[in-house]
N, C-alpha and C. Protein backbone atom coordinates (compact mmCIF):
# COMPACT_ATOMS: atom_id res chain seq x y z
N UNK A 1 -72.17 168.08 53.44
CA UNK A 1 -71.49 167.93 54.72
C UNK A 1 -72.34 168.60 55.81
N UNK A 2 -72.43 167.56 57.08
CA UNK A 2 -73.07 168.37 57.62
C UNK A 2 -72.54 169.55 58.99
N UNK A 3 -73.23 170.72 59.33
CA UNK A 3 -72.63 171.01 59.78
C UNK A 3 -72.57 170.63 61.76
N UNK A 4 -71.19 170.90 62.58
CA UNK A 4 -70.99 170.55 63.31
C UNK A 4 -71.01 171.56 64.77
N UNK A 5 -71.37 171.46 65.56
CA UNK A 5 -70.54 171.97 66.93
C UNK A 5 -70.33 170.99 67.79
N UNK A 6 -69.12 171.96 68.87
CA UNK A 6 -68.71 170.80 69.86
C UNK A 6 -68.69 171.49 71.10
N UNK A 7 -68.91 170.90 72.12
CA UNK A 7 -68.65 171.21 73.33
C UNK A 7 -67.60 170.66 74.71
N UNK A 8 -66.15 171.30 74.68
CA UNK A 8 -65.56 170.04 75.43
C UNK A 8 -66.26 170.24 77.22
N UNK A 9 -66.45 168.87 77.48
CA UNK A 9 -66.95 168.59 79.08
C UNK A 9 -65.79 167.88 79.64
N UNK A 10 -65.95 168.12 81.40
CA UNK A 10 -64.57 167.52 82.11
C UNK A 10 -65.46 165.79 81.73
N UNK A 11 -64.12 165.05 81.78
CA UNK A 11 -64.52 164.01 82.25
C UNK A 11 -65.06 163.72 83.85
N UNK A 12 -65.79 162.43 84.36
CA UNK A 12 -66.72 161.45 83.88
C UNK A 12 -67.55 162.16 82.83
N UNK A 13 -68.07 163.67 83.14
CA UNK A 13 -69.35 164.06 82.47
C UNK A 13 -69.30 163.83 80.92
N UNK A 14 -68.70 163.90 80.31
CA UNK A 14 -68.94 163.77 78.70
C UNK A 14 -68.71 161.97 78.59
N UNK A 15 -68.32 160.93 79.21
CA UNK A 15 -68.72 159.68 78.67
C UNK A 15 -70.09 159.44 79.31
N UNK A 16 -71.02 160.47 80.03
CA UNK A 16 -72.03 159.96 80.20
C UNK A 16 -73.36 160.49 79.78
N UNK A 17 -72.47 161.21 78.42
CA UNK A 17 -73.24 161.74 77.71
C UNK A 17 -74.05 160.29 76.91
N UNK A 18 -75.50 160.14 77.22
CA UNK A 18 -76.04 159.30 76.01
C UNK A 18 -76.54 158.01 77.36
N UNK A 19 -76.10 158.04 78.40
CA UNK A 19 -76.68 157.88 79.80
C UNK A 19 -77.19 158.95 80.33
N UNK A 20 -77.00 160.04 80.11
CA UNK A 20 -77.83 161.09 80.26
C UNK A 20 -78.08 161.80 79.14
N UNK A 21 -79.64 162.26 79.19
CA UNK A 21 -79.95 163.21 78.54
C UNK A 21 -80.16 164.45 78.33
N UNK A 22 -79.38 164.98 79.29
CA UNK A 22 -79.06 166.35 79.40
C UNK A 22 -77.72 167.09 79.90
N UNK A 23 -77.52 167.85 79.53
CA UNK A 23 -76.23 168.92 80.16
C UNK A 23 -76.87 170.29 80.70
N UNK A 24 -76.25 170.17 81.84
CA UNK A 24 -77.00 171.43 82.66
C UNK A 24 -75.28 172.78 82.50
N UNK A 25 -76.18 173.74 82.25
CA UNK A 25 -75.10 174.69 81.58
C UNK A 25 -75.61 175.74 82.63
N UNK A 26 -74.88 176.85 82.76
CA UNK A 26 -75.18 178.38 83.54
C UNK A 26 -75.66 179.05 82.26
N UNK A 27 -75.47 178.83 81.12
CA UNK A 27 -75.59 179.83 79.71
C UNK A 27 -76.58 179.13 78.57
N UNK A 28 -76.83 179.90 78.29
CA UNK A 28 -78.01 179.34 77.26
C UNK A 28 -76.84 178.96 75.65
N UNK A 29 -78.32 178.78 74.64
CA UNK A 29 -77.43 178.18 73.11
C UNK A 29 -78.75 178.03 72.27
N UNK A 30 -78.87 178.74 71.33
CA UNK A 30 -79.61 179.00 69.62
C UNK A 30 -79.29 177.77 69.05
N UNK A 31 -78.59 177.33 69.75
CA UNK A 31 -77.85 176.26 68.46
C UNK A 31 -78.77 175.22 68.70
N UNK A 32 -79.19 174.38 67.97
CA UNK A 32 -79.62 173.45 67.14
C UNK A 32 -79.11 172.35 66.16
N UNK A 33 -79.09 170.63 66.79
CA UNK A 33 -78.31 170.11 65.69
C UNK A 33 -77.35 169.21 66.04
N UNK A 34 -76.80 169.09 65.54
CA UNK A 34 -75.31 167.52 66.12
C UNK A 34 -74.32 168.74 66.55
N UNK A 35 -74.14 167.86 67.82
CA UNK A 35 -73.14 168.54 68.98
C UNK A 35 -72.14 167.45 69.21
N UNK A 36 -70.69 167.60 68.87
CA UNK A 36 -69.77 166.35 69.55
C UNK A 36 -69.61 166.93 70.91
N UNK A 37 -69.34 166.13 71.48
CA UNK A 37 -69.21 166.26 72.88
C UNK A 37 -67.66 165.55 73.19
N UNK A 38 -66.22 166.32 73.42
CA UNK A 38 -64.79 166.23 73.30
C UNK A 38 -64.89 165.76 74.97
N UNK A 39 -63.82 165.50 75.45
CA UNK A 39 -64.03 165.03 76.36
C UNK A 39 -62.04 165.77 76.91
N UNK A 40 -62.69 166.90 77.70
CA UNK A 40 -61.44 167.68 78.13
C UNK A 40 -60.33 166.84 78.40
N UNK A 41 -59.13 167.66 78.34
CA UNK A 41 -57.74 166.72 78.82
C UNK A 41 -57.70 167.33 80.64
N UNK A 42 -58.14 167.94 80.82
CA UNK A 42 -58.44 167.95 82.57
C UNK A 42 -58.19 166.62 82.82
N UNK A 43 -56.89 166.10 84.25
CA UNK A 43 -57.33 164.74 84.51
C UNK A 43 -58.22 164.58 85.11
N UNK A 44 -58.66 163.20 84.93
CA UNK A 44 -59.55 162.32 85.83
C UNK A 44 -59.60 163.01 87.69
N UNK A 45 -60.72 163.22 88.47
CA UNK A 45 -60.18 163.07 89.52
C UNK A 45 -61.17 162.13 90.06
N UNK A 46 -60.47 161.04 90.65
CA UNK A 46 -61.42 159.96 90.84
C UNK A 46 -62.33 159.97 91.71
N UNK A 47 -62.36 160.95 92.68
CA UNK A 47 -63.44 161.19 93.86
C UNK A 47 -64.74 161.59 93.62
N UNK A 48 -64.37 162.10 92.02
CA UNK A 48 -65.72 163.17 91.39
C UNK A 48 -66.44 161.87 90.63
N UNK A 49 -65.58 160.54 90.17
CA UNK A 49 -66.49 159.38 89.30
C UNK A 49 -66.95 159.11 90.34
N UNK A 50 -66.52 158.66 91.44
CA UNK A 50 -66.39 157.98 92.65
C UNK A 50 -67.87 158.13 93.01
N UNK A 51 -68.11 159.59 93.36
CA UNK A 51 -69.58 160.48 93.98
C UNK A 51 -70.48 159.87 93.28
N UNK A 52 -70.34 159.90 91.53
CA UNK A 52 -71.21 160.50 90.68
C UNK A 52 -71.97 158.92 90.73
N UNK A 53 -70.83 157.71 90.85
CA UNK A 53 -70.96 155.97 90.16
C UNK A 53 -71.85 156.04 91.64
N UNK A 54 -71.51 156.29 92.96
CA UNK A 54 -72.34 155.97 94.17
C UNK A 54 -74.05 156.54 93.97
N UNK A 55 -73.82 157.90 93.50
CA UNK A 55 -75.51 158.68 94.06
C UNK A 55 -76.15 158.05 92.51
N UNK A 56 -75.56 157.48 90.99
CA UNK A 56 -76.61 157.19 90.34
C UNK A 56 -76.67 155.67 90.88
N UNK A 57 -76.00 154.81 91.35
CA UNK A 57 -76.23 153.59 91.86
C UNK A 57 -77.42 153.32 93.12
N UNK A 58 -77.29 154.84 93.73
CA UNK A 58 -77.78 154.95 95.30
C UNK A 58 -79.59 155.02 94.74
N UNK A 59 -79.54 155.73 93.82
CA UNK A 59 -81.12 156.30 93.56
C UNK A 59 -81.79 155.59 92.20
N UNK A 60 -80.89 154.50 91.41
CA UNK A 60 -81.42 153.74 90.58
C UNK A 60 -81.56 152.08 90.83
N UNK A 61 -82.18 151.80 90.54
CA UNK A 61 -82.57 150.48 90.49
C UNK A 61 -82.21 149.70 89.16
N UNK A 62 -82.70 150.23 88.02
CA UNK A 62 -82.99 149.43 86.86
C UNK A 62 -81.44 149.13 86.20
N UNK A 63 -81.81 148.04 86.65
CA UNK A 63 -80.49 147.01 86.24
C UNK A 63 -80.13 146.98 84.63
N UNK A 64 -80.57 147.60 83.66
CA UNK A 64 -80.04 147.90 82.56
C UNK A 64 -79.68 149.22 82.83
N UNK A 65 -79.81 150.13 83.55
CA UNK A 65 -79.49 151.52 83.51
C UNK A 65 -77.84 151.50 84.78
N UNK A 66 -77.79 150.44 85.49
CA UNK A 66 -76.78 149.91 86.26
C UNK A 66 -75.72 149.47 85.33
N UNK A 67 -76.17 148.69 84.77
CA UNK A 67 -74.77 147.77 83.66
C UNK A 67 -74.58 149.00 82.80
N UNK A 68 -75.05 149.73 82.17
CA UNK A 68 -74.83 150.86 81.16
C UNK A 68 -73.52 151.98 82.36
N UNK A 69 -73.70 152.11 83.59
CA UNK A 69 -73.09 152.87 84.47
C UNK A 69 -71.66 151.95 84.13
N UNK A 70 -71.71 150.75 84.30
CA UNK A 70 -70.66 149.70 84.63
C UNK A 70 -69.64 149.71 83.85
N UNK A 71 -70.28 149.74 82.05
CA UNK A 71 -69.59 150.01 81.40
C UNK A 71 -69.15 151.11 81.31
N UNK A 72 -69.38 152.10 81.35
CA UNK A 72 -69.39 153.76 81.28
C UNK A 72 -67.96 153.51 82.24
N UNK A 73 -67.63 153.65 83.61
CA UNK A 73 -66.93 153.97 84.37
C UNK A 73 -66.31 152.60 84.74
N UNK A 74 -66.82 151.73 84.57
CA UNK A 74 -65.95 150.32 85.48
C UNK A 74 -64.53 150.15 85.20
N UNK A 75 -63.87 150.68 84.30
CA UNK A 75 -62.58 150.40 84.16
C UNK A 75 -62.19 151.47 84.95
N UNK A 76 -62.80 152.62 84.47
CA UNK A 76 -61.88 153.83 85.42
C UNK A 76 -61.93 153.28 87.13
N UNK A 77 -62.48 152.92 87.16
CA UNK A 77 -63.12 152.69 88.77
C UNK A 77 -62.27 150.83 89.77
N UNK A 78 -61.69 150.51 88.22
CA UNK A 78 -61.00 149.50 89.07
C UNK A 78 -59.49 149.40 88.31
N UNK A 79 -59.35 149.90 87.39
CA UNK A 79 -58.15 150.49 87.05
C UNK A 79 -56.95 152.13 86.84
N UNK A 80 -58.28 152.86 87.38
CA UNK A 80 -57.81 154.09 87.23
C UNK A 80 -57.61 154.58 85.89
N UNK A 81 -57.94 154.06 85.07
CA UNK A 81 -58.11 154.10 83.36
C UNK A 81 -58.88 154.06 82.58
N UNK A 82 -59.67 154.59 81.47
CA UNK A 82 -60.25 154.33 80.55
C UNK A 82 -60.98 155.22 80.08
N UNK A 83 -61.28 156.55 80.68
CA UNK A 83 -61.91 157.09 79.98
C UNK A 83 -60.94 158.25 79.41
N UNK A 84 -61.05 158.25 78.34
CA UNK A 84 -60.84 159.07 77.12
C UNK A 84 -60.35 160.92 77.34
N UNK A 85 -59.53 161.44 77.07
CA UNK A 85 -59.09 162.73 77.47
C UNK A 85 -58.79 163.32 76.26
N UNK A 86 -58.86 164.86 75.82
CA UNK A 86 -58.35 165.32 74.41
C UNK A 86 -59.12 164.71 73.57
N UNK A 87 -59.94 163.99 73.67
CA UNK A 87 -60.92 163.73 72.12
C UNK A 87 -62.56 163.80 72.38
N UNK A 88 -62.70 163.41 70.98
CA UNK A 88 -64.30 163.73 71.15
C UNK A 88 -65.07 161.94 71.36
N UNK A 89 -65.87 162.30 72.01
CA UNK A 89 -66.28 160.60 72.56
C UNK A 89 -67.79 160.50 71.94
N UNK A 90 -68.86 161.37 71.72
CA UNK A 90 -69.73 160.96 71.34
C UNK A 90 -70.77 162.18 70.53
N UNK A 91 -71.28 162.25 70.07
CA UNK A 91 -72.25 162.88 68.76
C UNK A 91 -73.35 162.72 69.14
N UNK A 92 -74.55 163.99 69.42
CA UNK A 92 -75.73 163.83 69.94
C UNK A 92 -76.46 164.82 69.05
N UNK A 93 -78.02 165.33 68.99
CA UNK A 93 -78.25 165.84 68.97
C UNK A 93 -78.81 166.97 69.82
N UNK A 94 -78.12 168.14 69.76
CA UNK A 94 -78.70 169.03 70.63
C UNK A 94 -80.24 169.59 70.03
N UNK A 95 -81.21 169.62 71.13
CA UNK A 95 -82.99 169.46 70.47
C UNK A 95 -83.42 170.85 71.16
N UNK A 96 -83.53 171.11 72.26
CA UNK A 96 -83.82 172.10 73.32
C UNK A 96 -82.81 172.84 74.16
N UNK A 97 -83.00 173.47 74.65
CA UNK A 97 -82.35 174.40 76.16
C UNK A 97 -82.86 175.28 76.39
N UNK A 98 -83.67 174.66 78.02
CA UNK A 98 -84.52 175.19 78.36
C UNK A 98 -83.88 175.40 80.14
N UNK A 99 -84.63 176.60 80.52
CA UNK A 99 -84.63 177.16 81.30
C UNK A 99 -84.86 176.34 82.68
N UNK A 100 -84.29 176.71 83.87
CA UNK A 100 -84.85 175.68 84.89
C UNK A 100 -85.50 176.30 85.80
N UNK A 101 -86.34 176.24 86.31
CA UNK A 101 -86.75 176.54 87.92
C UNK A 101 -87.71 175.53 88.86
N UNK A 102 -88.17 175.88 89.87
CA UNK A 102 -88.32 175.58 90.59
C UNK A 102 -89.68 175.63 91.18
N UNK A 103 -91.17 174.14 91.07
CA UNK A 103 -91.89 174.60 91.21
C UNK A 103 -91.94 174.87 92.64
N UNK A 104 -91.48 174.15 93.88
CA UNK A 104 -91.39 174.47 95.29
C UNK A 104 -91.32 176.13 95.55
N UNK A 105 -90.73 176.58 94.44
CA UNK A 105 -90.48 178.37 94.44
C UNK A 105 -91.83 179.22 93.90
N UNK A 106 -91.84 178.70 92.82
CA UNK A 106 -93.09 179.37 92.08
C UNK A 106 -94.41 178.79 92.07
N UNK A 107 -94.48 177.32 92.25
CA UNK A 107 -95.55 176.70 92.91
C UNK A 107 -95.87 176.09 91.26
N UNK A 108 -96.96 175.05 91.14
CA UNK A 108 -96.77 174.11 89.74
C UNK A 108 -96.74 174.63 88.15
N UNK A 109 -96.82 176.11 88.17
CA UNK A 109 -96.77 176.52 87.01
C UNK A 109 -95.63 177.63 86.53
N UNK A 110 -95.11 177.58 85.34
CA UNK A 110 -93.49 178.12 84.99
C UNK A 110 -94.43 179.82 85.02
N UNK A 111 -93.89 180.75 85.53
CA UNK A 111 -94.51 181.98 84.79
C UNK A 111 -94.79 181.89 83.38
N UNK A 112 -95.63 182.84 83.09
CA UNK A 112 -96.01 182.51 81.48
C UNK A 112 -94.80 183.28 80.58
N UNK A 113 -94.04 184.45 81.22
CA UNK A 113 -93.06 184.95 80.51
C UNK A 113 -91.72 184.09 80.26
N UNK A 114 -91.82 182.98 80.87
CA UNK A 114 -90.85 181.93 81.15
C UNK A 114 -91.05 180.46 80.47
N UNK A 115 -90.05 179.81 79.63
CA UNK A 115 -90.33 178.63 78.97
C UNK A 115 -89.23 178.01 79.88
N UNK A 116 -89.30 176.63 80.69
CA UNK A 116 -88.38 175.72 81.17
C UNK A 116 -88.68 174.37 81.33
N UNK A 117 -87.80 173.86 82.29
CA UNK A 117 -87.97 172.80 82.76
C UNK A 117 -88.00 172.56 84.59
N UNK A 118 -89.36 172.33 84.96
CA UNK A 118 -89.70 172.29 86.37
C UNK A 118 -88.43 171.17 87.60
N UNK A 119 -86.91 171.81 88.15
CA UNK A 119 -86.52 170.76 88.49
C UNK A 119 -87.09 169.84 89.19
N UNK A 120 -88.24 169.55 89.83
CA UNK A 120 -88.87 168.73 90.63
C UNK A 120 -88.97 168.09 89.64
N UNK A 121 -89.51 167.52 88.46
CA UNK A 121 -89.60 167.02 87.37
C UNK A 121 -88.74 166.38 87.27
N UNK A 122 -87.45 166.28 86.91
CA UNK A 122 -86.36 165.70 87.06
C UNK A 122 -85.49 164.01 87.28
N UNK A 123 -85.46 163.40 86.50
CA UNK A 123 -85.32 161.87 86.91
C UNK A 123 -84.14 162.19 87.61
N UNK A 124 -83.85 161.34 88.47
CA UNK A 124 -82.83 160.88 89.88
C UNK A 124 -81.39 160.75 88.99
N UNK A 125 -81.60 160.42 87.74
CA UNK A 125 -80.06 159.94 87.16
C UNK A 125 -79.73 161.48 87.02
N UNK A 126 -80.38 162.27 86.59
CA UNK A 126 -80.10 163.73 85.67
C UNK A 126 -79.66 164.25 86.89
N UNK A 127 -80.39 164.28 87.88
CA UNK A 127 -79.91 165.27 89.28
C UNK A 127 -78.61 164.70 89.63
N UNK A 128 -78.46 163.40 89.75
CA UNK A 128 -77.10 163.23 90.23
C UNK A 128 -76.06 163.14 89.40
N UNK A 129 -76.31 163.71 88.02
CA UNK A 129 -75.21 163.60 87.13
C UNK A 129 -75.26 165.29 86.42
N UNK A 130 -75.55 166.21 87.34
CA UNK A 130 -76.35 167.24 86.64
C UNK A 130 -75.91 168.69 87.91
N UNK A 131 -76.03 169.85 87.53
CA UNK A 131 -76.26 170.75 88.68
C UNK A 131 -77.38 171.25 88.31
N UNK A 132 -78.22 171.08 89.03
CA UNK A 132 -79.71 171.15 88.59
C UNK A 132 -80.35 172.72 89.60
N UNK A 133 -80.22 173.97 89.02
CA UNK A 133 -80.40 174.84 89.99
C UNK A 133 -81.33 175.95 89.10
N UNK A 134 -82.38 176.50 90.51
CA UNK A 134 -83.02 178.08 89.42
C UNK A 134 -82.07 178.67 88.47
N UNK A 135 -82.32 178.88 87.05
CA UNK A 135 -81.78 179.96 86.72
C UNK A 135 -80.64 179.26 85.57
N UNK A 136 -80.75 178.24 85.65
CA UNK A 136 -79.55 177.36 84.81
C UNK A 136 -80.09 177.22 84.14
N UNK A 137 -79.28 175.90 82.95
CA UNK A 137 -80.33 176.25 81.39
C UNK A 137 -80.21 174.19 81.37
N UNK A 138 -80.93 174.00 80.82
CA UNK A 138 -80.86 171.73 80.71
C UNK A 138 -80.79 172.23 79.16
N UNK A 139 -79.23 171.63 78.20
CA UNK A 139 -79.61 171.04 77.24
C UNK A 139 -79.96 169.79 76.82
N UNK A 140 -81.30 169.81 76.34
CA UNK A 140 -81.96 168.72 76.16
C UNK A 140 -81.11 167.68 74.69
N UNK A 141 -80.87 166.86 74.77
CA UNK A 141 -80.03 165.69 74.15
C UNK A 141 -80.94 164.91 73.53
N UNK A 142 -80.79 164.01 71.99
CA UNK A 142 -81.35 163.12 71.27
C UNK A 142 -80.39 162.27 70.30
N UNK A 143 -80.79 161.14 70.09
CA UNK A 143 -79.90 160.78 69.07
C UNK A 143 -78.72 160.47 69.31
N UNK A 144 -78.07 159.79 70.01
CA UNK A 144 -76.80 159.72 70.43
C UNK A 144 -75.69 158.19 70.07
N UNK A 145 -74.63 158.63 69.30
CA UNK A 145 -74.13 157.70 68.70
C UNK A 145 -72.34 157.96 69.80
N UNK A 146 -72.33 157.13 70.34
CA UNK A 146 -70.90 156.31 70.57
C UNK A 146 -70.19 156.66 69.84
N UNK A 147 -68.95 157.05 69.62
CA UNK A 147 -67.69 157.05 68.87
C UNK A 147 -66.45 155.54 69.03
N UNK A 148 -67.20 154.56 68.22
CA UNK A 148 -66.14 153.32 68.54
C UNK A 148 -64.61 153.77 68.64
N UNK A 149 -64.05 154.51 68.30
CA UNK A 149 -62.57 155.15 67.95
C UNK A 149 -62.79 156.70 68.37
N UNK A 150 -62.84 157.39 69.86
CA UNK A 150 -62.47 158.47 69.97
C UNK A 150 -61.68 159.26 68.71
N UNK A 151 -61.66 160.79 68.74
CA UNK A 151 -61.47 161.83 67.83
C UNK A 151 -60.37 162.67 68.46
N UNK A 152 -59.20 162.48 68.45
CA UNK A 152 -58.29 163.41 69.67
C UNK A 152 -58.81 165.24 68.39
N UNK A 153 -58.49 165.39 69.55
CA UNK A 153 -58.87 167.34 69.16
C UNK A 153 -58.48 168.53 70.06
N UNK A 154 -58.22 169.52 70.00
CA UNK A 154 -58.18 170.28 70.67
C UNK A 154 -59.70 171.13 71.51
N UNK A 155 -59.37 171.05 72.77
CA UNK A 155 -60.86 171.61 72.93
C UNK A 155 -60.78 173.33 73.44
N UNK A 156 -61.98 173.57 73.37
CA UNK A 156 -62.54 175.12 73.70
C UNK A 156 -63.11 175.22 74.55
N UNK A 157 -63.32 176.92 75.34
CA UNK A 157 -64.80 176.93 75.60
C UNK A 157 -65.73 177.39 75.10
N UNK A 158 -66.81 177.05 75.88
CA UNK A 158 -68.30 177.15 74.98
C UNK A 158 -68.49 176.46 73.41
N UNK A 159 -69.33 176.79 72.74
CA UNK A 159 -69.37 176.09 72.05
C UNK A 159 -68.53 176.08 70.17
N UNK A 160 -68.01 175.08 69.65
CA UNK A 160 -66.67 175.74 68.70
C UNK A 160 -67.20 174.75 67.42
N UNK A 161 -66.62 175.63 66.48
CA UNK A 161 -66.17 174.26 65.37
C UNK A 161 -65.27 173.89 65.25
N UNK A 162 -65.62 172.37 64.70
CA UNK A 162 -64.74 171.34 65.00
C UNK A 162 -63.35 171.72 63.63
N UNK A 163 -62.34 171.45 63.40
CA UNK A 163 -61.55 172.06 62.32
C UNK A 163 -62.45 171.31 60.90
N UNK A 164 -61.80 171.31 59.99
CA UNK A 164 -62.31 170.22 58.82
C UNK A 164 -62.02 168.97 58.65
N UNK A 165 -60.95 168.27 59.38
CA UNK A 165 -60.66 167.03 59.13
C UNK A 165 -61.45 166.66 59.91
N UNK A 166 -61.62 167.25 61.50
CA UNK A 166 -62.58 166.54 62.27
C UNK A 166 -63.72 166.77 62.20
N UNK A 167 -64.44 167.50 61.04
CA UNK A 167 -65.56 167.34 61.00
C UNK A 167 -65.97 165.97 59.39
N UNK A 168 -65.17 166.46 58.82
CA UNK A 168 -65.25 164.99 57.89
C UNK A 168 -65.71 163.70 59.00
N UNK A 169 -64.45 163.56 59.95
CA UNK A 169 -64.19 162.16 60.63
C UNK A 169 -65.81 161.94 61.23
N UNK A 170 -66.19 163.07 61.72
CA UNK A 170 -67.82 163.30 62.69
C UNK A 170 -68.62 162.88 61.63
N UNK A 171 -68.87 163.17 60.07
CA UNK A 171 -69.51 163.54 59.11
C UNK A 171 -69.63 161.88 58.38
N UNK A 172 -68.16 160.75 58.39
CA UNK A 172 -68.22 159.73 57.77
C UNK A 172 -69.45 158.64 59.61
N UNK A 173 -69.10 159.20 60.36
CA UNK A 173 -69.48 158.65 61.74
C UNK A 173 -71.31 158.85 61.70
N UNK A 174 -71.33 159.56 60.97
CA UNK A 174 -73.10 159.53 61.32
C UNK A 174 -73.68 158.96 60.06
N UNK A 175 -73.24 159.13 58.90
CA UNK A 175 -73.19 158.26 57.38
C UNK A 175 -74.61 158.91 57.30
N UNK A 176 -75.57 157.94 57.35
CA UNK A 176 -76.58 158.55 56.65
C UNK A 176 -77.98 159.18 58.06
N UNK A 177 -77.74 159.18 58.66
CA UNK A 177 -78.30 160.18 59.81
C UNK A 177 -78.71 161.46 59.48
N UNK A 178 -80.08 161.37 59.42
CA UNK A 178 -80.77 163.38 59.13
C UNK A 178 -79.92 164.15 60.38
């Protein structure tokens, strides 16, 4: 069996986990490995999809990275419905978390006492789906499988294990996945 952590995020942000490849955190994480990503019972507030569906629409072009948005949010966005609350929505691998700054600050090179990620660097989707600031941490994301049938669960903060039934349910969901 393998083992699990989870992290619950407000919604939009956790169904756009796997459209993005990162989670920008204030706190760092050792951890390493398949991360479900629960998707808080916080409601919806639609002004925050609203922002998020405009500035990645505003600064992307690529019309497969558009329809992937469409699906992601289009129901919430013309029905006020659909994305998922109290469960876990998708299974990634967590790979990195790395440090952020700023080369405009420090100029093109990270100090050497310092391992990160340069935000100028940054694709346009991550910034606008992201708080991208000195001093924050990007977990870097891989591997990311959809949950056809959400996982209702109780969520935490920071990062938890999942109980045992829901890690079975996570565990039959990745089948044969290193």
């Amino acid at each position: 069996m393998r083992i699990v952590r989870c992290i619950t995020l407000w919604q939009p942000w956790a169904s756009l986990v796997g459209l993005k490849k990162n989670e920008t955190r204030h706190w760092s994480t050792q951890w390493r490995g398949w991360l479900a990503i629960h998707a808080a019972q916080r409601p919806v507030v639609g002004a925050e999809v609203e922002v998020i569906y405009e500035a990645v629409r505003c600064q992307n072009t690529d019309p497969k990275l558009i329809q992937q948005l469409d699906q992601v949010l289009g129901d919430y966005l013309a029905k006020g419905e659909g994305l998922p609350l109290g469960q876990i929505v998708t299974l990634t691998k967590l790979v990195d978390c790395l440090e952020m700054w700023d080369s405009t600050v420090y100029g093109p090179l990270m100090p050497p006492d310092r391992r990160g990620i340069d935000i100028a660097s940054v694709d346009p989707l991550e910034k606008a789906v992201g708080n991208w600031q000195e001093g924050r941490f990007a977990w870097k994301f891989d591997d990311f499988i959809s949950l056809p049938t959400p996982i209702p669960a109780q969520g935490r903060q920071r990062l938890w294990p999942p109980t045992m039934d829901v890690t079975e349910q996570l565990n039959t969901v990745m089948g044969s996945r290193a």
